[in-house]
Protein backbone atom coordinates (compact mmCIF):
# COMPACT_ATOMS: atom_id res chain seq x y z
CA UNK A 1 168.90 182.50 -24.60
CA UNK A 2 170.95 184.32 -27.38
CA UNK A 3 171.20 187.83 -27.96
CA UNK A 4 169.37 189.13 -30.87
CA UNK A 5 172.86 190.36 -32.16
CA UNK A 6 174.47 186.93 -32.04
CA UNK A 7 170.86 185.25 -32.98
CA UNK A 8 171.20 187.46 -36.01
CA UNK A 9 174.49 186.72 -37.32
CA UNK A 10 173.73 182.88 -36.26
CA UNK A 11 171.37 183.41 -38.97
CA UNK A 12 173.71 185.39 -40.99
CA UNK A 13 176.36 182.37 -41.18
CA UNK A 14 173.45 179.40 -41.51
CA UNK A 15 172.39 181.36 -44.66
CA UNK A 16 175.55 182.14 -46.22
CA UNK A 17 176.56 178.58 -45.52
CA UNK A 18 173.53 176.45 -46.06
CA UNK A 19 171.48 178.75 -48.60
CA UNK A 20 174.65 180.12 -50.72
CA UNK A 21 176.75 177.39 -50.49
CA UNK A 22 179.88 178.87 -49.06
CA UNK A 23 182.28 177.29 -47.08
CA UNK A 24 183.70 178.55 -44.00
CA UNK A 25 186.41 179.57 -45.01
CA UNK A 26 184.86 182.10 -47.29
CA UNK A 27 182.52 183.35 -44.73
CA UNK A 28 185.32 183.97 -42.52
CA UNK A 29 187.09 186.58 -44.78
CA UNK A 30 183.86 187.66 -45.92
CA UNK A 31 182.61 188.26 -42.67
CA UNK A 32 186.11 188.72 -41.04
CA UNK A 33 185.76 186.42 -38.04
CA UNK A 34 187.59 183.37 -37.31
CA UNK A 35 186.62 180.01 -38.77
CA UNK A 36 185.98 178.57 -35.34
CA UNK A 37 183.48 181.24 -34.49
CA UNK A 38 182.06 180.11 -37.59
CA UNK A 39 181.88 176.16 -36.83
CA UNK A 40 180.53 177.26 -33.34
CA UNK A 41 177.84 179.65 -34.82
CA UNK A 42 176.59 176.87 -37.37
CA UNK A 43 176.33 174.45 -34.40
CA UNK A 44 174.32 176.17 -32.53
CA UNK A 45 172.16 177.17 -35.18
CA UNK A 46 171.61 173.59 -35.95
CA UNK A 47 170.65 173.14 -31.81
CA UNK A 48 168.04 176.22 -31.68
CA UNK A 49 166.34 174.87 -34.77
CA UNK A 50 167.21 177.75 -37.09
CA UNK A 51 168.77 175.05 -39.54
CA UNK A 52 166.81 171.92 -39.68
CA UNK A 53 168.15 169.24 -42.58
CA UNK A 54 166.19 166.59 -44.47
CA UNK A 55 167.63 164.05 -46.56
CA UNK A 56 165.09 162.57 -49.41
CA UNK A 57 165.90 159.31 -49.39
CA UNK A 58 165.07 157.99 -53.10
CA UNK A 59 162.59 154.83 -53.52
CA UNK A 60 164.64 151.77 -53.09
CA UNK A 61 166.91 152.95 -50.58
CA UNK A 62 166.68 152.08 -47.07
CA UNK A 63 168.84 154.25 -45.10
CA UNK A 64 166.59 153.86 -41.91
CA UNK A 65 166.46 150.74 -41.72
CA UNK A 66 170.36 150.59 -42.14
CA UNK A 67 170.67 152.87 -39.62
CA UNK A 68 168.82 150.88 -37.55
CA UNK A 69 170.58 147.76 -38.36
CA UNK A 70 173.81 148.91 -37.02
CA UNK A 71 172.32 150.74 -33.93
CA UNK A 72 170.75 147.38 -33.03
CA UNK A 73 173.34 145.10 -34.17
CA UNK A 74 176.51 147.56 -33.01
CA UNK A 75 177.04 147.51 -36.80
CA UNK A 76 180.03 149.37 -38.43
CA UNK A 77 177.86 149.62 -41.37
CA UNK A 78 175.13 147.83 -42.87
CA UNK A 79 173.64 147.99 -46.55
CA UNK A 80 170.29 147.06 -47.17
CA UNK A 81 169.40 146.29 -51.26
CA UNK A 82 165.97 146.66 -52.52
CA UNK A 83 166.03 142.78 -54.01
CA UNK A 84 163.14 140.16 -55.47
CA UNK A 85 161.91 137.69 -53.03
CA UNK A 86 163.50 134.90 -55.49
CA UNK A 87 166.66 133.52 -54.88
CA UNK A 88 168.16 133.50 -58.36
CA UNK A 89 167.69 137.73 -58.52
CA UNK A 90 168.31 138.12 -54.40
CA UNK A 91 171.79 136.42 -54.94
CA UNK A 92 172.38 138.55 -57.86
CA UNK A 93 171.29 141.83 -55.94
CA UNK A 94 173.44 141.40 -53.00
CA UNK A 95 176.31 140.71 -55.00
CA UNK A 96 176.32 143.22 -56.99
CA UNK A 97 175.77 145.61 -53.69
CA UNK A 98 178.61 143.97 -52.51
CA UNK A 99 180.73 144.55 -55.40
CA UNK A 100 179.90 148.51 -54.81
CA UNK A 101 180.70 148.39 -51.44
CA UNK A 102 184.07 146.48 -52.03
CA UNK A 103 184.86 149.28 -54.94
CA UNK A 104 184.16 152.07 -52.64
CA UNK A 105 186.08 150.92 -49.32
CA UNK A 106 189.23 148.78 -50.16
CA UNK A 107 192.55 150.81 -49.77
CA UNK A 108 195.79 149.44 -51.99
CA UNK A 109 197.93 147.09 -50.10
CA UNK A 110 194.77 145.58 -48.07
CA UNK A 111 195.12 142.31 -47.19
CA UNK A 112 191.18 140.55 -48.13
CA UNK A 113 190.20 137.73 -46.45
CA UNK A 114 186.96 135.50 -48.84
CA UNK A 115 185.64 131.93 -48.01
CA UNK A 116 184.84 129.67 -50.47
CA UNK A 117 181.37 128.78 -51.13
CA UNK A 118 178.98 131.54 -51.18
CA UNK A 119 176.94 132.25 -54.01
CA UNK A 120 176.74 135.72 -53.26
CA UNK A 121 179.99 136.19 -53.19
CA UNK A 122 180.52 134.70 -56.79
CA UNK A 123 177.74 136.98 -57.38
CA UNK A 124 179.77 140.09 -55.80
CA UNK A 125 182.99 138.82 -57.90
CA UNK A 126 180.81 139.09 -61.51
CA UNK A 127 179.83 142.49 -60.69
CA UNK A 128 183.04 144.07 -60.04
CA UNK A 129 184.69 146.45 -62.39
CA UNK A 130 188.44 145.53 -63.07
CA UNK A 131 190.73 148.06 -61.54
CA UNK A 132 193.54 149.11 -59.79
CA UNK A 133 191.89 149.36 -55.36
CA UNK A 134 193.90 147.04 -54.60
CA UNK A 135 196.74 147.64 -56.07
CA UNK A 136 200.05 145.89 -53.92
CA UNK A 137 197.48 143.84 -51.87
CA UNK A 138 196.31 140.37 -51.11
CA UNK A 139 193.50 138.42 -51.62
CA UNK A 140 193.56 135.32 -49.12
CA UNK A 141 191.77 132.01 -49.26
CA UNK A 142 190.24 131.83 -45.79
CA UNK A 143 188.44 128.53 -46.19
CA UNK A 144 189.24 125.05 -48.19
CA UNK A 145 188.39 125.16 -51.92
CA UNK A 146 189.76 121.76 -52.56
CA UNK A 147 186.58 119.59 -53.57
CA UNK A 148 184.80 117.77 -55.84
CA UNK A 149 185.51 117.82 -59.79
CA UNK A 150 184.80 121.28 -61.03
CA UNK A 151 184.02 122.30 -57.51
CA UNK A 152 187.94 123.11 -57.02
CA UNK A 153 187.73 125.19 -60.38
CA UNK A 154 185.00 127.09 -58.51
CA UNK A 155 186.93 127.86 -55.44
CA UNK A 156 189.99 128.65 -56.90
CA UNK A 157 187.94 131.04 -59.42
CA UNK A 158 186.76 132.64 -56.33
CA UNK A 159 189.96 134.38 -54.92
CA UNK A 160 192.03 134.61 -58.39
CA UNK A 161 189.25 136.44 -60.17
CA UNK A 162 188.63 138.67 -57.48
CA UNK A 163 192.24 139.28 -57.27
CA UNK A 164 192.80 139.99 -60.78
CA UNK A 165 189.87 142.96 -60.99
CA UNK A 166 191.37 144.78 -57.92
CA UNK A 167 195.17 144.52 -58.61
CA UNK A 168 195.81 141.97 -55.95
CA UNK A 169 197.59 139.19 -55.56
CA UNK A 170 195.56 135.97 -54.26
CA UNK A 171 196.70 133.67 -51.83
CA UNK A 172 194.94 129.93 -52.44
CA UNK A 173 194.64 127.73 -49.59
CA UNK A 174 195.42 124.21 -51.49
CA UNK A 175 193.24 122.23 -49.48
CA UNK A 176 189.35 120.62 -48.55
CA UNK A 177 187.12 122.88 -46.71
CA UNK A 178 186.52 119.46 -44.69
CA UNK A 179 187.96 116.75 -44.16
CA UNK A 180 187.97 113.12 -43.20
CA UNK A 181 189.92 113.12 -39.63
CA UNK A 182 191.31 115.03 -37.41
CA UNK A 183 194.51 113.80 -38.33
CA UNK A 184 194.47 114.66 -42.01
CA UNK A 185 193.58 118.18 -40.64
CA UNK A 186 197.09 118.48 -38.93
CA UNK A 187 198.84 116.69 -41.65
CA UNK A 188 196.85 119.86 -43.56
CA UNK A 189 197.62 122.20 -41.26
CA UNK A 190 201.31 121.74 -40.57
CA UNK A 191 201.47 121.38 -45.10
CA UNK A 192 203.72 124.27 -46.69
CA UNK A 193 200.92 125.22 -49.83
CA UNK A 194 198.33 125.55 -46.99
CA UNK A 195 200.85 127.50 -44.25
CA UNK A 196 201.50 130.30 -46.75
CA UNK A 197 197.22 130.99 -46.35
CA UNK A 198 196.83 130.57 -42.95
CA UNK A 199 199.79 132.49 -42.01
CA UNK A 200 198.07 135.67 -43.56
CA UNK A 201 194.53 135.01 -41.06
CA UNK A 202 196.05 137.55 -38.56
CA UNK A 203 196.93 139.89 -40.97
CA UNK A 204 193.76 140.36 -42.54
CA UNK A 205 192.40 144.13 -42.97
CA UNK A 206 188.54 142.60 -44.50
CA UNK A 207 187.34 139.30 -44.82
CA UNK A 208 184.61 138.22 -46.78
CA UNK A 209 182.03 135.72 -45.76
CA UNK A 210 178.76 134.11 -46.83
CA UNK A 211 176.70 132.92 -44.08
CA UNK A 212 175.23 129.42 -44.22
CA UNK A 213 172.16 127.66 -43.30
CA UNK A 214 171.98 123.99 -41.67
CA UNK A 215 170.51 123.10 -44.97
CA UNK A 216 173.95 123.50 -47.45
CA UNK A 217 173.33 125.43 -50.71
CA UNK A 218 173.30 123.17 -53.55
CA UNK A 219 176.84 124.84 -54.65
CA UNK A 220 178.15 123.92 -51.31
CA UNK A 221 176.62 120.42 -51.73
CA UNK A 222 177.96 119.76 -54.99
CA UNK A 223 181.50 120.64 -53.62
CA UNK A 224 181.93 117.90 -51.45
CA UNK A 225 182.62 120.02 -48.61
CA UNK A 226 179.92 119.36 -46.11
CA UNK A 227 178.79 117.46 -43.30
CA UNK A 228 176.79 114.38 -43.27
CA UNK A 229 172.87 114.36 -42.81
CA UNK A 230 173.80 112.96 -39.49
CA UNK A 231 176.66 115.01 -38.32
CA UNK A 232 174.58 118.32 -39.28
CA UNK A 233 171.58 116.79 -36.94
CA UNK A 234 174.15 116.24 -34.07
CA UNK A 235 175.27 119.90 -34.79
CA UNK A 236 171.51 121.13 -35.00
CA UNK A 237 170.77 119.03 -31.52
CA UNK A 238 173.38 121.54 -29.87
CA UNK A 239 172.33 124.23 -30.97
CA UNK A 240 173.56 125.52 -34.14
CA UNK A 241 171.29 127.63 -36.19
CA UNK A 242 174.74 128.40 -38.96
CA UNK A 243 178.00 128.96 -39.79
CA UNK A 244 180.54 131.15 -41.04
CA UNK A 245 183.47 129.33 -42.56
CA UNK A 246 181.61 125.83 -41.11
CA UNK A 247 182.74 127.24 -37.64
CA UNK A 248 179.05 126.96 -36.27
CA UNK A 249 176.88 129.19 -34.14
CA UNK A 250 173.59 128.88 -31.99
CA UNK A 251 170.90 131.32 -31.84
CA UNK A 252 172.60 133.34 -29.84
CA UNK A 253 175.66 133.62 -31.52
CA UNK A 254 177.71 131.48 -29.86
CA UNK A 255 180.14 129.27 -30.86
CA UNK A 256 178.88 125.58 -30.82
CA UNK A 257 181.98 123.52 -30.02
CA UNK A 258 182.39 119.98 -31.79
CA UNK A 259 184.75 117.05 -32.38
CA UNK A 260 183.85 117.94 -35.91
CA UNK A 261 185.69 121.12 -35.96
CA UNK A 262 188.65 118.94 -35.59
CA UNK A 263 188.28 118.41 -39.67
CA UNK A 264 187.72 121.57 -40.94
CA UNK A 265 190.23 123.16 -42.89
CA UNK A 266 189.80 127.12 -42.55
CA UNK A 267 190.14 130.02 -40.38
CA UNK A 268 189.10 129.35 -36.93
CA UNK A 269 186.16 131.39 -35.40
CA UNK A 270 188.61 133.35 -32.70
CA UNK A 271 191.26 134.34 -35.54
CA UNK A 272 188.03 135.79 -37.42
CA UNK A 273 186.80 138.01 -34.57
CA UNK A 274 189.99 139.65 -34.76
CA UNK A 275 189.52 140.58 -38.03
CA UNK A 276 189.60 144.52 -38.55
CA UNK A 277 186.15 144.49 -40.66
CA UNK A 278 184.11 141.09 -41.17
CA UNK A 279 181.55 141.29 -43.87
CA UNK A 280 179.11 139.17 -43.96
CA UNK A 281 176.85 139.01 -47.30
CA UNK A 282 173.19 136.81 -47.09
CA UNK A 283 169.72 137.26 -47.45
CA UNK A 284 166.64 135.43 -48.31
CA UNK A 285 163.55 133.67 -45.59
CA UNK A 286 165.47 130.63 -44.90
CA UNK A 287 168.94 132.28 -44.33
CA UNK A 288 167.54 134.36 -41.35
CA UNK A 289 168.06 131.98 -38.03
CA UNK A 290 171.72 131.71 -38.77
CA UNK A 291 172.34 135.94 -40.03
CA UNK A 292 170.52 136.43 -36.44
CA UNK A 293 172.84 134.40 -34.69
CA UNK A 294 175.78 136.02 -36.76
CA UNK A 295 174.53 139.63 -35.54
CA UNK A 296 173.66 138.53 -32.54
CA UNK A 297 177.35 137.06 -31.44
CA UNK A 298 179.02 139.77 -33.49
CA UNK A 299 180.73 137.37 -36.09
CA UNK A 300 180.33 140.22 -38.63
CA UNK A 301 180.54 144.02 -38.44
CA UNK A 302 179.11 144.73 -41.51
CA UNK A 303 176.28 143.46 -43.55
CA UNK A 304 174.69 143.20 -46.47
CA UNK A 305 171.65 142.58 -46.87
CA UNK A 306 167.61 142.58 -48.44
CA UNK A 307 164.87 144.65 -47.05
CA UNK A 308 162.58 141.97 -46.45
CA UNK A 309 165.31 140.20 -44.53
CA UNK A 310 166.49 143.14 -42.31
CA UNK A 311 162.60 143.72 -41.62
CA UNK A 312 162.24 140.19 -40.05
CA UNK A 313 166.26 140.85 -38.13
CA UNK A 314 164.31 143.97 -36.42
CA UNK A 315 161.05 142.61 -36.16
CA UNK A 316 161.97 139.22 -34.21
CA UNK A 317 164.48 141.46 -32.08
CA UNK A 318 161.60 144.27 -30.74
């Protein structure tokens, strides 16, 4: 138990600090004693209940549940937006979340890892405000954008937009985000335009990432870059409930291993755990299966997300 003495210049301090608004270095020449006495008093005020903070969170935001996210999850960070059940607005919404989030964190001379075919992600790219947070770094192709006519155009859009509205400068991986053998993926592979992307993977300070369904978006099915109705049954019969970057997943978040991986042109699934932040950006009913898996076999650190779709990530973990 404290003294009344110290009790009342714990109280003293919490006031001056709290109430008035100084900071501690004022108090300390106003009250004459050192600044760590000062930290130490304001502690312990906090611990005997003198000081007791609320935050009023405003309508639409979700901090709970975000903190509850990444407790669950061992999240660095999650965001959760306050988006429309319909998919048109939901993409929209998360992008544009995503866009903050990518204003507010990225240091210059990052080196930004993005896949290729994730509509919230062209989503995040139209909200952005050109500037300068980037300025010296890289913006890397992690995944094929190579595809179908005007599908490439898409791709390619992708990374040098995003580039050119943060000051970067983008790296394009010239190449199909799958494709026909395993032997055109070495041919690939070994090819200088495509080295000079995948060379960057283990330098990557953020990558980007959608994550996908076994059903492919209709932009991913326009591209060309998908599976066969078959080959995404055989997938489905071991396991996989999604992917990141087509490396695929089961429910519990691990990795489903495949001949078919053999033709995938991309970063490979160990390469992207080692990446210093992974942030993965998908919402919506039919999306949830594969961002449990994700969570689950920590293939992101960070997401973003929609309420109703975080709900249902807690709800079918309790």
């Amino acid at each position: 138990m404290a003294r009344v003495d110290e009790l009342r210049l714990m109280a003293k301090v919490a006031r001056m600090y709290y109430a008035h608004g100084l900071r501690q270095q004022e108090i300390t020449e106003r009250l004459q004693i050192h600044q760590s006495t000062v930290s130490r008093l304001l502690k312990r005020a906090r611990e005997a209940n003198l000081v007791r903070i609320s935050v009023n969170t405003p309508p639409g935001i979700f901090a709970e549940i975000e903190d509850r996210l990444a407790a669950q999850f061992q999240l660095k960070d999650a965001v959760v937006v306050d988006c429309p059940a319909e998919e048109a607005p939901l993409v929209r919404d998360l992008g544009a979340a995503a866009a903050y989030f990518l204003e507010t964190t990225v240091k210059p001379g990052a080196t930004i890892g993005i896949s290729s075919w994730s509509r919230s992600l062209f989503a995040m790219v139209d909200a952005l405000h050109p500037g300068e947070i980037c300025r010296g770094g890289k913006v890397v192709q992690i995944m094929g954008g190579v595809g179908q006519v005007g599908a490439e155009h898409h791709a390619i859009y992708l990374a040098q937009r995003l580039a050119a509205l943060i000051g970067a400068n983008a790296v394009l991986m010239q190449a199909p985000g799958v494709v026909g053998s395993a032997e055109a993926q070495r041919v690939l592979l070994n090819d200088a335009s495509v080295r000079v992307a995948t060379e960057l993977f283990e330098h990557l300070d953020l990558a980007l990432v959608g994550i996908g369904s076994m059903e492919p978006s209709r932009l991913l099915a326009s591209s060309g870059n998908v599976f066969s109705p078959e080959e995404r049954a055989q997938l489905s019969r071991q396991g996989a409930v999604g992917d990141i970057c087509f490396r695929f997943f089961d429910a519990q978040g691990r990795q489903v291993k495949s001949p078919l991986m053999q033709r995938v042109i991309g970063i490979e699934a160990e390469a992207l755990h080692r990446v210093k932040r992974v942030v993965g950006v998908a919402g919506g009913r039919r999306k949830i299966p594969a961002i449990l898996g994700a969570l689950r076999g920590r293939w992101i650190d960070i997401l973003i997300t929609d309420q109703r779709t975080a709900m249902s990530l807690l709800n079918d973990t309790e």
